[in-house]
Protein backbone atom coordinates (compact mmCIF):
# COMPACT_ATOMS: atom_id res chain seq x y z
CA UNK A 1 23.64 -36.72 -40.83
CA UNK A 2 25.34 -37.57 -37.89
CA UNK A 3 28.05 -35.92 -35.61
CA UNK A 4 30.15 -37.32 -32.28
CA UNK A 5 31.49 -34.79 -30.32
CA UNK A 6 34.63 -35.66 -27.93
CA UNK A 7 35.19 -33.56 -24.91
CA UNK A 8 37.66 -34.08 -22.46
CA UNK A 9 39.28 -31.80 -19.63
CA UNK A 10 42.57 -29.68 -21.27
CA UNK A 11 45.65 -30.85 -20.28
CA UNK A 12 46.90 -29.67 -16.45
CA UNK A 13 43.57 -29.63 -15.51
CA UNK A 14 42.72 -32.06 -11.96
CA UNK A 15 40.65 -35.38 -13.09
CA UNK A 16 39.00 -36.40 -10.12
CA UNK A 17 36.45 -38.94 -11.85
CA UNK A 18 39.64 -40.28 -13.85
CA UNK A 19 41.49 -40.29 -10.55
CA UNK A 20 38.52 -42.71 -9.08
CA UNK A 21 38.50 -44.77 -12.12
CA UNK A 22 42.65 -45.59 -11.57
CA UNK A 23 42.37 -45.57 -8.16
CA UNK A 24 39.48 -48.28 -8.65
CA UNK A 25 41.31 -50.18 -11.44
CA UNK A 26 44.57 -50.39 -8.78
CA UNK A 27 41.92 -51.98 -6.03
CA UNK A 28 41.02 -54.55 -8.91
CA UNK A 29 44.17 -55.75 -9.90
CA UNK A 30 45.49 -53.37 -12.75
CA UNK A 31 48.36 -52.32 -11.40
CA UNK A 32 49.77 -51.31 -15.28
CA UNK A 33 47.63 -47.97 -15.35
CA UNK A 34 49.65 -45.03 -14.12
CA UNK A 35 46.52 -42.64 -15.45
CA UNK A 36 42.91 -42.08 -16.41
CA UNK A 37 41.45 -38.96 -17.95
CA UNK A 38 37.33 -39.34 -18.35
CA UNK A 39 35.27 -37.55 -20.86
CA UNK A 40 32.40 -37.96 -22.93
CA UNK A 41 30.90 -38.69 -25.97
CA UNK A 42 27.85 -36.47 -27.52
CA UNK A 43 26.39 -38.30 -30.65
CA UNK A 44 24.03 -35.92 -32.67
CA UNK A 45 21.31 -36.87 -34.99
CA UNK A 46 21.07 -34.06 -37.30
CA UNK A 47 19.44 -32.46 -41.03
CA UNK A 48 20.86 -32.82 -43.82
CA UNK A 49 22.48 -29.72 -44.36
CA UNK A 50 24.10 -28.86 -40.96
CA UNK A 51 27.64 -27.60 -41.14
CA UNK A 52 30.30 -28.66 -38.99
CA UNK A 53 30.40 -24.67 -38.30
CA UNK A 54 27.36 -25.18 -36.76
CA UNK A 55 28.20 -27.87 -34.79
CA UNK A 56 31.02 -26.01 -34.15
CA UNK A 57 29.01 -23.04 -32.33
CA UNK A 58 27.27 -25.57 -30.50
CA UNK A 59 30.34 -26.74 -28.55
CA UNK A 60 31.34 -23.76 -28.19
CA UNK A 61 27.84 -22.36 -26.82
CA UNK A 62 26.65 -25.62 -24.40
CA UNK A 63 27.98 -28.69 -25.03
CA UNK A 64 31.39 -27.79 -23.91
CA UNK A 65 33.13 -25.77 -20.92
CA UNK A 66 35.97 -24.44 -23.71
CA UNK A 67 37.90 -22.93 -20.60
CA UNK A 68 38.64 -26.47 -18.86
CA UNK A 69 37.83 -28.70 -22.13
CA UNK A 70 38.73 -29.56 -25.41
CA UNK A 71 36.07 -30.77 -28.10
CA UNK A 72 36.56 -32.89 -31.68
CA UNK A 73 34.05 -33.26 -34.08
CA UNK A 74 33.41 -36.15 -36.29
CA UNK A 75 30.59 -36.01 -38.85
CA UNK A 76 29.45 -38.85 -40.82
């Protein structure tokens, strides 16, 4: 089984790698994007068997910050 975990910074918390990346995208020529907000992308590889609880705890324990970010989950 597989999961993806999402985790970006919560809302009203200061982006400065998404500032950089708009800032950057300005110098380029894309004047069109008023924002950026960078995250990441954790893809698991796990037994058959493993609950999205578990996953779950995992955010909750390392993979995520849960005071500044937000996680999804997506198992397949």
């Amino acid at each position: 089984m597989k999961a993806r975990v999402h985790v970006m910074l919560k809302n009203g918390v200061l982006d400065p790698q998404g500032e950089a990346v708009r800032h950057a995208l300005g110098s380029l020529g894309f004047d069109g994007v008023n924002g950026v907000r960078q995250g990441k992308v954790i893809e698991l590889d796990l037994a058959d068997g493993t609950t999205e609880d578990t996953v779950k705890e995992m955010c909750e324990k390392l993979l995520a910050n849960t005071v500044i970010e937000s996680y999804s989950i997506e198992l397949n």
